[in-house]
Protein backbone atom coordinates (compact mmCIF):
# COMPACT_ATOMS: atom_id res chain seq x y z
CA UNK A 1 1.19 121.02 89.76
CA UNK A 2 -0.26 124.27 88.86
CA UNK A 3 -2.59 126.21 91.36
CA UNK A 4 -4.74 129.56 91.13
CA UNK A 5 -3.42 132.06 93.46
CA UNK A 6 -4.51 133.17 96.74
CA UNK A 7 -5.43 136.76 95.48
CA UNK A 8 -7.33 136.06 92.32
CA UNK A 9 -11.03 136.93 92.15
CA UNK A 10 -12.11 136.41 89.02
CA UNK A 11 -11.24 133.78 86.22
CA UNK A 12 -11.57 134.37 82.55
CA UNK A 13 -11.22 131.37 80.41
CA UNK A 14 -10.71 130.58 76.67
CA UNK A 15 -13.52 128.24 75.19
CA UNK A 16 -11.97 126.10 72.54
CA UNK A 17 -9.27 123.95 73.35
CA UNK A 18 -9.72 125.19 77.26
CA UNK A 19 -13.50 124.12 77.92
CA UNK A 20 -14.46 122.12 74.90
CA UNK A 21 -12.11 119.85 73.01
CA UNK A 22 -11.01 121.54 70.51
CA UNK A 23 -9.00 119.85 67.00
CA UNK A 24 -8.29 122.70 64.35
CA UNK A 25 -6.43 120.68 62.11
CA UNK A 26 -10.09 118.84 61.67
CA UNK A 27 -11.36 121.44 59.47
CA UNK A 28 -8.39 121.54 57.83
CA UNK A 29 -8.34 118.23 56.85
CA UNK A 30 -12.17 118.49 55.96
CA UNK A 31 -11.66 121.21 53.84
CA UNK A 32 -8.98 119.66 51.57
CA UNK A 33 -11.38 116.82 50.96
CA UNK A 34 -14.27 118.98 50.19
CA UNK A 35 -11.86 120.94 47.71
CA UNK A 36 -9.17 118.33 46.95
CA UNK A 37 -6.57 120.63 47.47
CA UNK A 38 -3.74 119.61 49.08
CA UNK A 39 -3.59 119.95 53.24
CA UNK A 40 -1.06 122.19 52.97
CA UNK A 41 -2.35 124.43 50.98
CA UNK A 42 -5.23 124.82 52.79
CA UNK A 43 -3.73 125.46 55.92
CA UNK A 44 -1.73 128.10 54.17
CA UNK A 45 -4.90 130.11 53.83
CA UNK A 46 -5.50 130.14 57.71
CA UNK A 47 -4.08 133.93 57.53
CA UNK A 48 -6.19 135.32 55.13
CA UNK A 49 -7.98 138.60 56.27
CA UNK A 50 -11.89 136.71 56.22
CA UNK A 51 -11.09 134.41 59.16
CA UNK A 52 -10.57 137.60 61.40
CA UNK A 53 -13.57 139.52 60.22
CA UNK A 54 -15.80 136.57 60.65
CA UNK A 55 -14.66 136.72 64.23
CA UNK A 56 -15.17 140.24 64.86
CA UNK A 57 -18.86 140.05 63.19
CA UNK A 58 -17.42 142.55 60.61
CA UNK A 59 -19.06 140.14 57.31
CA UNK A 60 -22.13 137.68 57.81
CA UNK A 61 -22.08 133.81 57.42
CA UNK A 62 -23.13 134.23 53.87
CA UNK A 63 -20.54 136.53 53.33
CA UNK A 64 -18.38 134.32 55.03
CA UNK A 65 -19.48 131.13 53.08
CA UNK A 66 -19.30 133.27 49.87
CA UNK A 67 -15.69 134.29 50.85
CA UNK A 68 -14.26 130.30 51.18
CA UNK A 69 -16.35 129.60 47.93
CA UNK A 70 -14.04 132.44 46.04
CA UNK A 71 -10.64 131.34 48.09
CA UNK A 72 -11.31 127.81 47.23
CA UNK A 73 -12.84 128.74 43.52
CA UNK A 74 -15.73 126.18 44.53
CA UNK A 75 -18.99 126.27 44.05
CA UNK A 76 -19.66 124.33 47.53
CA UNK A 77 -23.00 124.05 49.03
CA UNK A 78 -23.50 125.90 52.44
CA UNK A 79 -24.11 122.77 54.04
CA UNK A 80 -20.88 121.39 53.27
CA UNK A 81 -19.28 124.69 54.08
CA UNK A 82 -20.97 124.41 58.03
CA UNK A 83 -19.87 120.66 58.75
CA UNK A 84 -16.16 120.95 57.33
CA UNK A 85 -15.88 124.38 58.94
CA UNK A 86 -17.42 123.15 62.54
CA UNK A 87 -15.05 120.12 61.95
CA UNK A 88 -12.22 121.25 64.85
CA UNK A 89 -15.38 121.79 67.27
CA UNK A 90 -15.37 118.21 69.68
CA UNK A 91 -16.84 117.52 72.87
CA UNK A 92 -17.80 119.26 75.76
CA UNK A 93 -17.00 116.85 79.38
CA UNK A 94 -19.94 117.52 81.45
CA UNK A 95 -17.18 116.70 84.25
CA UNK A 96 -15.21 119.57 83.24
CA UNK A 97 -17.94 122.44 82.82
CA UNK A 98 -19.67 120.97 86.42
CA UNK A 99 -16.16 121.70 87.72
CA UNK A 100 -15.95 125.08 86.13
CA UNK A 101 -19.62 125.83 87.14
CA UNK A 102 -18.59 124.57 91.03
CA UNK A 103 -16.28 127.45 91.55
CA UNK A 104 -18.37 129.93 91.45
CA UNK A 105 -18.82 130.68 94.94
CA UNK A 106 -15.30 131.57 95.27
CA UNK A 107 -15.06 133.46 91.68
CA UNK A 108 -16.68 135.05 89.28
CA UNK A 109 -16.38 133.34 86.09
CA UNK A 110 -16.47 134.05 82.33
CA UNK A 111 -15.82 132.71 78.89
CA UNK A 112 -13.90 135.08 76.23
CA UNK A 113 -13.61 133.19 72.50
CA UNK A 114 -12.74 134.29 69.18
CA UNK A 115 -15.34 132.47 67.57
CA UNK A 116 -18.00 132.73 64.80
CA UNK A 117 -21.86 132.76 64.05
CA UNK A 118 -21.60 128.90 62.49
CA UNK A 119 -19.28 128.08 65.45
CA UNK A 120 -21.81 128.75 68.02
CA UNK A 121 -25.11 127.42 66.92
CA UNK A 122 -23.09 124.01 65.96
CA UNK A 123 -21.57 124.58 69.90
CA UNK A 124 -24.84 125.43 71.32
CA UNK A 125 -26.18 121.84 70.39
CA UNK A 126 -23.03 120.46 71.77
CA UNK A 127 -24.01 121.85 74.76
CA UNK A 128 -27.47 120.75 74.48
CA UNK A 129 -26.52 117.42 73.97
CA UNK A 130 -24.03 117.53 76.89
CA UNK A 131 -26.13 119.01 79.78
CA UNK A 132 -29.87 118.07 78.54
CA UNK A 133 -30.56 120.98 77.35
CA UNK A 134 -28.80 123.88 79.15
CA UNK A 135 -26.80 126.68 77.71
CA UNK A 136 -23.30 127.71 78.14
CA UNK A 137 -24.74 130.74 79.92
CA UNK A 138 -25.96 128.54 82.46
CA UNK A 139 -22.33 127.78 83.91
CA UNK A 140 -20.32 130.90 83.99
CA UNK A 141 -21.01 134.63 84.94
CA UNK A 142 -21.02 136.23 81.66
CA UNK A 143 -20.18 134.99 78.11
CA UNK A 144 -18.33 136.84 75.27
CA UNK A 145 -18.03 136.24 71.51
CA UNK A 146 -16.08 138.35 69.73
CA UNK A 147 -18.20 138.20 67.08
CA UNK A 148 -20.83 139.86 69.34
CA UNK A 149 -18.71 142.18 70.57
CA UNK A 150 -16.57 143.54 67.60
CA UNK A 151 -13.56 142.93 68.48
CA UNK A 152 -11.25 139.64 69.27
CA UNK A 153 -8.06 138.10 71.12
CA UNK A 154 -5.38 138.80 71.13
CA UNK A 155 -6.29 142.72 70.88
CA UNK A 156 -6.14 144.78 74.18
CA UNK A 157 -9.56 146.25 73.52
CA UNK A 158 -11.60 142.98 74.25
CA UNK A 159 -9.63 142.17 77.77
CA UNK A 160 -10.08 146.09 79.02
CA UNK A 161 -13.99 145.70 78.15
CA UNK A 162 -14.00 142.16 79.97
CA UNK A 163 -12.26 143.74 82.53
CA UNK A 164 -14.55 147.25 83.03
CA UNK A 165 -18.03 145.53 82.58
CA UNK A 166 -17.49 143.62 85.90
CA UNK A 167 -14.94 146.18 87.83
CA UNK A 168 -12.48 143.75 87.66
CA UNK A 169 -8.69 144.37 89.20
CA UNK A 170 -6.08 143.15 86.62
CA UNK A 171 -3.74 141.59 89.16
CA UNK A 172 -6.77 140.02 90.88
CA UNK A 173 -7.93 138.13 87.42
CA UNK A 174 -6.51 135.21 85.89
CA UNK A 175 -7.18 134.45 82.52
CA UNK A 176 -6.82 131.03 80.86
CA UNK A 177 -5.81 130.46 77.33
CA UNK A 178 -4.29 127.55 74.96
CA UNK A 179 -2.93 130.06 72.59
CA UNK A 180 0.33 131.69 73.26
CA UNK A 181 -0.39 134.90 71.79
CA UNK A 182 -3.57 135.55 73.32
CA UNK A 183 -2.11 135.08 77.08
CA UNK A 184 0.97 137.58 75.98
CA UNK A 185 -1.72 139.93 75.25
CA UNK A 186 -3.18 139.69 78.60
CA UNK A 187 0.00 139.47 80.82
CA UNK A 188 0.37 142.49 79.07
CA UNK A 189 -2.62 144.52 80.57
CA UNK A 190 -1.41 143.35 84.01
CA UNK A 191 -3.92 140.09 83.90
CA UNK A 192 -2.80 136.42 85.76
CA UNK A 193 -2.17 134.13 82.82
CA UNK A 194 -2.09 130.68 82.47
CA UNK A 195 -1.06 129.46 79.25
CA UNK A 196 -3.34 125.81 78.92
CA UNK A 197 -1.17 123.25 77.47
CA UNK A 198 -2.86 120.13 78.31
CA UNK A 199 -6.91 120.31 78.77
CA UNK A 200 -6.51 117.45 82.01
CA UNK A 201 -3.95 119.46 83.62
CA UNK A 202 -7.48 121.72 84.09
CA UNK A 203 -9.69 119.46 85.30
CA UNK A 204 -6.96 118.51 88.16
CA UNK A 205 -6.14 122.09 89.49
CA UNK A 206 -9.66 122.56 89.44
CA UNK A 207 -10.67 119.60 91.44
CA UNK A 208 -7.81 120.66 93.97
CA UNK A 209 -9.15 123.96 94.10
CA UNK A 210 -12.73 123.07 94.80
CA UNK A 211 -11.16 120.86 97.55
CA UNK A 212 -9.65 123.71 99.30
């Protein structure tokens, strides 16, 4: 089994697919309904340029929305933009953020996501829904979007300003991450990594940490 080291201070986790369940293959499969293309296809346009600016808050939903509508050359409603794009977004354990939240004695404790405008408020009410009404805020130190803050994973620029806002030591952080890329990034800049493979595995170090 995994553990968190003895020197580490501060945690920094991922949100989707490390806090909240997480399918991106969803939206995928949501979109080539909406536009009858075929999945493939779709998924092929997962590189184009407007997925990244949406993340660093360089173009507005609108823009955003107007951006699929010219990719997929359809005229689709917002609405039907929102609930195939916040498709991959699943639920939130309450057992899981109580867990997180638990720690904090013992760490400080933040969230760093690439995510999006339409992401959030459709995670927001996840959240909602989860706790009776609390925020993600609520359970962690500090949150960052990069959509808020203009920059995104796997880019050294959003770790170092993670990392200066709180006088945080590298080697005393670990930072938690189900995307490969993102946690190379990191180990990089001197950071603890732990690359999430399976979103249990979590919940179990966790509980054995809070033990101890």
């Amino acid at each position: 089994m995994k553990f968190i080291p003895n020197n580490i201070k501060a945690i920094i986790f991922d949100l989707g697919g490390v806090v909240l369940n997480l399918n991106p293959q969803k939206t995928i499969e949501a979109f080539a309904r909406l536009t009858g293309y075929a999945y493939t296809k779709v998924a092929a346009w997962a590189d184009e340029p407007l997925f990244k600016q949406y993340e660093k808050g360089e173009i507005s939903s609108n823009q955003f929305r107007n951006g699929l509508r010219a990719l997929f050359r359809k005229n689709l409603p917002d609405s039907s933009i929102d609930t195939a794009w916040n498709a991959m977004l699943l639920d939130l354990p309450l057992a899981r953020l109580q867990l997180i939240s638990s720690l904090r004695p013992a760490y400080q404790t933040f969230v760093l996501s690439n995510t999006n405008p339409i992401h959030i408020e459709a995670f927001d009410n996840i959240v909602a829904q989860t706790t009776g009404g609390n925020r993600i805020q609520t359970y962690f130190d500090k949150v960052y979007y990069s959509h808020q803050a203009g920059m995104r994973k796997p880019d050294a620029e959003i770790f170092e300003m993670v990392l200066e806002n709180h006088g945080l030591a590298p080697q005393h952080t670990l930072f938690i991450d189900d995307t490969l890329e993102h946690i190379q990034s990191a180990a990089s800049l001197g950071l603890n990594t732990w690359h999430l493979i399976n979103q249990e595995e979590l919940q179990t170090v966790l509980a054995h940490e809070k033990k101890h």
